[in-house]
Protein backbone atom coordinates (compact mmCIF):
# COMPACT_ATOMS: atom_id res chain seq x y z
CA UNK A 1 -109.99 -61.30 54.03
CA UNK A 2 -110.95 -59.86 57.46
CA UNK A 3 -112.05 -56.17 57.54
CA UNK A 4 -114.83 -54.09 59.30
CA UNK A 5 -117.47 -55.65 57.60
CA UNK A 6 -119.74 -52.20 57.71
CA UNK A 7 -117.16 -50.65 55.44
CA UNK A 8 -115.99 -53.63 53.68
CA UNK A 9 -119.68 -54.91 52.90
CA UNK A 10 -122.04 -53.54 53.97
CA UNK A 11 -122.61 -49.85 52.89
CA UNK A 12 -124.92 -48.82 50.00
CA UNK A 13 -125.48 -45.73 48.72
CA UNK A 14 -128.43 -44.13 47.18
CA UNK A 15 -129.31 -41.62 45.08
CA UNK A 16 -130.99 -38.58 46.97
CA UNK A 17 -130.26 -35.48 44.90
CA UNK A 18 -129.66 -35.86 40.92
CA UNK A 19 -127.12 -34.12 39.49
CA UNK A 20 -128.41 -30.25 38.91
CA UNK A 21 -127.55 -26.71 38.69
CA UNK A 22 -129.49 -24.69 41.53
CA UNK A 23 -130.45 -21.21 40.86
CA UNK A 24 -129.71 -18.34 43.45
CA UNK A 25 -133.13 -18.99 45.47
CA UNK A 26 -134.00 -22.55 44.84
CA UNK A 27 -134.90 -25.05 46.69
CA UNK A 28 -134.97 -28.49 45.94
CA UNK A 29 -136.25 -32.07 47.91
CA UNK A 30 -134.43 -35.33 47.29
CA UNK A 31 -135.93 -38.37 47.24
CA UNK A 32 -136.43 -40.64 49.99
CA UNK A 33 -133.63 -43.28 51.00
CA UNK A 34 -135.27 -46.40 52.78
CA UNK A 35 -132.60 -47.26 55.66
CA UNK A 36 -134.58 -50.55 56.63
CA UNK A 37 -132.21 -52.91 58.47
CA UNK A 38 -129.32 -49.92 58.95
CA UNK A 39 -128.64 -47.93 62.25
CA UNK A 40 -127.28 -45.44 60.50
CA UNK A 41 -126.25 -43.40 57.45
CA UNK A 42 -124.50 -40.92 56.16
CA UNK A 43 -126.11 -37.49 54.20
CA UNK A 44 -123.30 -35.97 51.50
CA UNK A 45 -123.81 -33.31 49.86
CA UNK A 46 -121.28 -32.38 46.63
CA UNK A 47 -121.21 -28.85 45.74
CA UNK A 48 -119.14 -28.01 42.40
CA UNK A 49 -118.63 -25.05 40.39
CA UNK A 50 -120.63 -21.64 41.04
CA UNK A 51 -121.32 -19.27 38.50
CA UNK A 52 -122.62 -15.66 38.11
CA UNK A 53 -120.24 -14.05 40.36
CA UNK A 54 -122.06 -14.49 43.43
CA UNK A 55 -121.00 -11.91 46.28
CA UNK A 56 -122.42 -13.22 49.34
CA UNK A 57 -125.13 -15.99 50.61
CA UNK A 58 -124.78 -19.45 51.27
CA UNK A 59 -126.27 -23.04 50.02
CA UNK A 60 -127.38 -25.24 52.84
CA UNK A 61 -127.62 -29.40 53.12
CA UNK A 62 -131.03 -30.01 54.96
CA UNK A 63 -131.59 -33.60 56.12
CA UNK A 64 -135.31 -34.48 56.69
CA UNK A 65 -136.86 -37.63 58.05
CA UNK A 66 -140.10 -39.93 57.84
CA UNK A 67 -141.98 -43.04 58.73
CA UNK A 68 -143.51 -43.00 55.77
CA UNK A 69 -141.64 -41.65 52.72
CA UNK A 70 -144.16 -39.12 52.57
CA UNK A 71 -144.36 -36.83 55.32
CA UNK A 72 -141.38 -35.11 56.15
CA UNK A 73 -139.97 -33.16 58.77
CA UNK A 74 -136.18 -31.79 59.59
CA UNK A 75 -134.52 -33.66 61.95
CA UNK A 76 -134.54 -32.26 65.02
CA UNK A 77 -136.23 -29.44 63.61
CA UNK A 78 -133.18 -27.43 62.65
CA UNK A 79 -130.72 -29.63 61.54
CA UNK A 80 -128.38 -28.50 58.78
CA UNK A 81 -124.59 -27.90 57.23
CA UNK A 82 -124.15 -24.68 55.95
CA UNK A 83 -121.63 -23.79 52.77
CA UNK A 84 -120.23 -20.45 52.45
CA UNK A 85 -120.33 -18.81 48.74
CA UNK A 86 -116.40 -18.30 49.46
CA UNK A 87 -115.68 -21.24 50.46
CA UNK A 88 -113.18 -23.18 48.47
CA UNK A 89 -115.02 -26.04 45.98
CA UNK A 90 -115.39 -28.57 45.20
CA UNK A 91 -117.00 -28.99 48.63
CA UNK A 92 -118.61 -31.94 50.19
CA UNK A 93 -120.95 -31.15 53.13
CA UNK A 94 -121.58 -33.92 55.59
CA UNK A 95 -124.23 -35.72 58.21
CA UNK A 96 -124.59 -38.40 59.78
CA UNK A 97 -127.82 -39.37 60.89
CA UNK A 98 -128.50 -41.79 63.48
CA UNK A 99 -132.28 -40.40 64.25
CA UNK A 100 -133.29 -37.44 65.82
CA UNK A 101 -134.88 -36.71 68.86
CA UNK A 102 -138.00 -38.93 68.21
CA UNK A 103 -135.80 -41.81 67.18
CA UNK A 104 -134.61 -43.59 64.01
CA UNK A 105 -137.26 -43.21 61.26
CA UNK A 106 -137.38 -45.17 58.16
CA UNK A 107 -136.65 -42.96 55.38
CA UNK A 108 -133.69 -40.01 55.00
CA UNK A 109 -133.50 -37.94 52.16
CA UNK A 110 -131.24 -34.42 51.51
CA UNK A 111 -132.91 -31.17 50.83
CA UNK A 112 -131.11 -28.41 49.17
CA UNK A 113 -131.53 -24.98 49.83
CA UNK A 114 -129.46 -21.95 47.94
CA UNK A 115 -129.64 -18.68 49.01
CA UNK A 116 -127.21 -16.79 46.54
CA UNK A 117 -126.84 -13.02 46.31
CA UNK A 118 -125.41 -10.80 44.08
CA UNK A 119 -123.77 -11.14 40.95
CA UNK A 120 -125.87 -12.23 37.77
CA UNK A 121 -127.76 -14.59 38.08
CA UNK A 122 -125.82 -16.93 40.39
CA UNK A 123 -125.64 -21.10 40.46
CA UNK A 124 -124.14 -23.49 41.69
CA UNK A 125 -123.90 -27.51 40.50
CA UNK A 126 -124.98 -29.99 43.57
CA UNK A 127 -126.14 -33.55 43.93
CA UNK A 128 -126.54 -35.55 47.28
CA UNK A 129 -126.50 -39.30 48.19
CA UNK A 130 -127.14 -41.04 51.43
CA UNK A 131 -124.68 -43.79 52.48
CA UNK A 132 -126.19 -46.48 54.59
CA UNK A 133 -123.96 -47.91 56.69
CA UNK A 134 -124.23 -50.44 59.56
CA UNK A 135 -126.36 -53.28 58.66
CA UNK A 136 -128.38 -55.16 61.68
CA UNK A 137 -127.46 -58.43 61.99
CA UNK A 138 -130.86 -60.67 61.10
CA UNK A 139 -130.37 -63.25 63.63
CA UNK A 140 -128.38 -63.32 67.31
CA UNK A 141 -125.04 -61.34 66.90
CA UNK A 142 -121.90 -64.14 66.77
CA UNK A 143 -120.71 -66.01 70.08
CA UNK A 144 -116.92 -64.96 71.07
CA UNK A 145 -114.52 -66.93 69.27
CA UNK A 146 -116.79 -68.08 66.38
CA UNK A 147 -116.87 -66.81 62.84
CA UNK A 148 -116.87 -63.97 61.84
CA UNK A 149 -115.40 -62.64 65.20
CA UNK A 150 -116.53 -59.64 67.03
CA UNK A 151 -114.18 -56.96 67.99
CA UNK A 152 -112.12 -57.49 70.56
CA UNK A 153 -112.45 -61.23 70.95
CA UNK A 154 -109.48 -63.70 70.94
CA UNK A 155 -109.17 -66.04 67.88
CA UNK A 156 -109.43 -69.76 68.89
CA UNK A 157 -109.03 -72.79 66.54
């Protein structure tokens, strides 16, 4: 069967964010997704039921990067996707990363930051994986015309 091969085979996804119930002021760090061999990936963020009654405030998907899978900064410094406490959920809050302004680093992971008011004692339910998507080719990329063939080529027998 021929397909995009980064869809078809090549994505992977790994667990950032376990499935949890954030409290109106929590913040929480993910763990760190190793995106060796990929030039890009994918942060999502799924945001289910909140409870409490919360009247205003927002929960926010932070992506953070690092070389090391220790040190870690937010991408670009500021980077973020920003839910709504009205918004309509199940949400899923989305970013692709394909390295901020330094570059690509090695490791992605999701932070989590609520910042519900009002009501008692708000939550909300949230976990958050990172897709890795487009794999690097190990060796020189396919001549035109030869399998598997690269977009836009003619097919030859």
């Amino acid at each position: 069967m021929q397909g995009n091969p980064d869809l078809l085979a090549n994505t992977e996804q790994g667990l950032s964010v376990a499935p949890q119930q954030l409290s109106a002021a929590q913040l929480v760090h993910g763990t760190g997704i190793d995106l060796k061999d990929r030039e890009h990936a994918v942060a999502e963020l799924y945001l289910g039921t909140l409870a409490g009654g919360p009247t205003g405030g927002t929960v926010t998907l932070i992506p953070e990067e690092s070389n090391d899978n220790a040190t870690w900064n937010q991408v670009n410094g500021s980077d973020s996707v920003v839910m709504n406490y009205n918004d309509t959920l199940p949400e899923v809050l989305r970013y692709r990363y394909i390295g901020g302004a330094a570059g690509k680093k090695r490791y992605l992971r999701i932070s989590v930051q609520a910042a519900l008011t009002g009501g008692a004692s708000p939550t909300i339910i949230v976990e958050g994986n990172v897709l890795k998507g487009g794999l690097r080719y190990a060796q020189q990329q396919p001549t035109v015309g030869a399998y598997p063939q690269t977009p836009g080529s003619t097919i030859t027998n």
